[in-house]
Protein backbone atom coordinates (compact mmCIF):
# COMPACT_ATOMS: atom_id res chain seq x y z
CA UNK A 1 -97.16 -151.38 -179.65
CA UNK A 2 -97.32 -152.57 -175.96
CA UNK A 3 -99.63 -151.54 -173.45
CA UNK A 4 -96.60 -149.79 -171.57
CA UNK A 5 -95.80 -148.04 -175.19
CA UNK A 6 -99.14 -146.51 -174.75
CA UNK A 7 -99.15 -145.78 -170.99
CA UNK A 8 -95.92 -143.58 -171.85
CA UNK A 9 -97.44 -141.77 -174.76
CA UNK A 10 -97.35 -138.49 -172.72
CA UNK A 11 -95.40 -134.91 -174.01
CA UNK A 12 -93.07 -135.65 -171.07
CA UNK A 13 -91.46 -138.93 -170.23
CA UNK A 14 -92.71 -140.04 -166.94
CA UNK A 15 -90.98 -142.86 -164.20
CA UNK A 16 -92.27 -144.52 -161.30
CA UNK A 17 -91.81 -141.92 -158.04
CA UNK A 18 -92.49 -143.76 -154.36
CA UNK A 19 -92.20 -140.68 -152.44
CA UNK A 20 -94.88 -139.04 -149.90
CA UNK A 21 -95.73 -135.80 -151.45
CA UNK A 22 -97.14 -132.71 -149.32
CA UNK A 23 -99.68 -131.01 -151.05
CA UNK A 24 -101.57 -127.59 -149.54
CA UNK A 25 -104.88 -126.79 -151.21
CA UNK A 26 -107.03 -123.78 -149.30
CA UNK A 27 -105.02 -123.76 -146.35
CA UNK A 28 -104.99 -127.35 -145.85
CA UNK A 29 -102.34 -129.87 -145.45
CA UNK A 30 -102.58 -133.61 -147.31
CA UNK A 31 -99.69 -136.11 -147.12
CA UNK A 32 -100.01 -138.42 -149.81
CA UNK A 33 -98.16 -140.72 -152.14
CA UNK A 34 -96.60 -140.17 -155.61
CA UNK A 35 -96.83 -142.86 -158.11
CA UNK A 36 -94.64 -141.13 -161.17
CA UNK A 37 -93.27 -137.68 -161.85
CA UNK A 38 -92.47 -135.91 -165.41
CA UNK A 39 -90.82 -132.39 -166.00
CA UNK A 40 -94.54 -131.05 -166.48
CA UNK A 41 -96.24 -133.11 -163.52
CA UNK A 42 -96.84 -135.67 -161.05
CA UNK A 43 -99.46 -138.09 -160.53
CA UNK A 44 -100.48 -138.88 -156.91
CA UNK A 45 -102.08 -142.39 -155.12
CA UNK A 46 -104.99 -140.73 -152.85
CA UNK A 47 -107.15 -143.37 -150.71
CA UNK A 48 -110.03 -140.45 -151.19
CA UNK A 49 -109.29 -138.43 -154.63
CA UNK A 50 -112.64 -136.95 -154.19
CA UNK A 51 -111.60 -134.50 -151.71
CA UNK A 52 -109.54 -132.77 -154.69
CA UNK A 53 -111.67 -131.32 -157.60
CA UNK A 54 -110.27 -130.49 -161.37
CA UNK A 55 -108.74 -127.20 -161.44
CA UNK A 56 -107.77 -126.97 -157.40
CA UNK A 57 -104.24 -125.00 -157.56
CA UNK A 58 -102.03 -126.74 -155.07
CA UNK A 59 -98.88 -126.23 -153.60
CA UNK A 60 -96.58 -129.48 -154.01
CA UNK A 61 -93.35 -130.26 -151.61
CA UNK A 62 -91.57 -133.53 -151.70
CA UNK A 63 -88.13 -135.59 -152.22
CA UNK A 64 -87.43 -135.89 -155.48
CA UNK A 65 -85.58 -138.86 -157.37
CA UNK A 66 -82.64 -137.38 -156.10
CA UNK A 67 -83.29 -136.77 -152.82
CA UNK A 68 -83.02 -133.11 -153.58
CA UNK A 69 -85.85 -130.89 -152.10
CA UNK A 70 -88.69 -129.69 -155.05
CA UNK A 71 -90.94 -127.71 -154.24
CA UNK A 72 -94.23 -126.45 -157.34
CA UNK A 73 -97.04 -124.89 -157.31
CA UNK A 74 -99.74 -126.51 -159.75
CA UNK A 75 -103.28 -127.43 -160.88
CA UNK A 76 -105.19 -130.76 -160.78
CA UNK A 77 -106.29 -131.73 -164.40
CA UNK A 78 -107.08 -135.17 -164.04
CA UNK A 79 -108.73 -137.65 -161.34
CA UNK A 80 -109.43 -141.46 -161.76
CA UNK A 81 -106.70 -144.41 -161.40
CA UNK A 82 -106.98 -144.01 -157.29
CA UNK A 83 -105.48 -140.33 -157.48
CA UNK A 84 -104.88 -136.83 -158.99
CA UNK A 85 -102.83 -135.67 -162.37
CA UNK A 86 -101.57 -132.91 -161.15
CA UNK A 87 -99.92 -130.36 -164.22
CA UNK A 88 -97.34 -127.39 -162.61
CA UNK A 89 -97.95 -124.28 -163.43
CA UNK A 90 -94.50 -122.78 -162.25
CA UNK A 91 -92.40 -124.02 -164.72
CA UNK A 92 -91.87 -123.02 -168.47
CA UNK A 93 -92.94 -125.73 -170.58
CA UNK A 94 -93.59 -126.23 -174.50
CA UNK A 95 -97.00 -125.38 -175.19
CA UNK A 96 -97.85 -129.38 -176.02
CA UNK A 97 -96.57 -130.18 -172.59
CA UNK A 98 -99.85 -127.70 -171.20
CA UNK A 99 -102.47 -130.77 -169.92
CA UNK A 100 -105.89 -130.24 -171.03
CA UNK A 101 -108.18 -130.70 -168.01
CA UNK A 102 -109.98 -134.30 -167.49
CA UNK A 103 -113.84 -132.54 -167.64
CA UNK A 104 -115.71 -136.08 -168.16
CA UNK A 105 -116.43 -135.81 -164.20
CA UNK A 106 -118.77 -132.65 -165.20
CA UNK A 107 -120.63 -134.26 -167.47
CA UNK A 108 -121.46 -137.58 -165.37
């Protein structure tokens, strides 16, 4: 098994996104970039991930590989790796495909 074999072992098949993402958490507007999307998330490059917190709901607006508009609303369940997992929450998915949080940061 390769190390990419185990960076993809994930419910949902994820690929490399370069898009700037718009996120809204509490009123407030971030721009950031995405690093790689899936049918259940995104994860997204932030130069300051601490400014999000595990469990902020989030709305999500961006390009997608298509160039067609997408638009979600979800929940951060993971920080570390210079940025935020972020699982969405409008969208029906298979019950394996619903991220536990990352709650290491509560214990640290």
């Amino acid at each position: 098994m390769t190390l990419m074999d185990l960076k993809n072992r994930r419910n949902a098949h994820r690929m490399s996104f370069n898009g700037m993402v718009d996120l809204v958490v509490e009123g407030r507007l971030y721009k950031e970039m995405g690093e790689n999307i899936s049918e259940s998330g995104i994860f997204i490059q932030s130069s300051r991930p601490e400014k999000y917190t595990i469990f902020d709901k989030l709305t999500l607006a961006f390009q997608g590989p298509d160039d067609k508009p997408v638009k979600h609303v979800g929940r951060v369940v993971r920080k570390g790796g210079g940025g935020i997992g972020v699982l969405y929450l409008d969208t029906n998915q298979p019950v394996a495909y619903q991220a536990k949080p990352n709650i290491q940061p509560f214990f640290s």
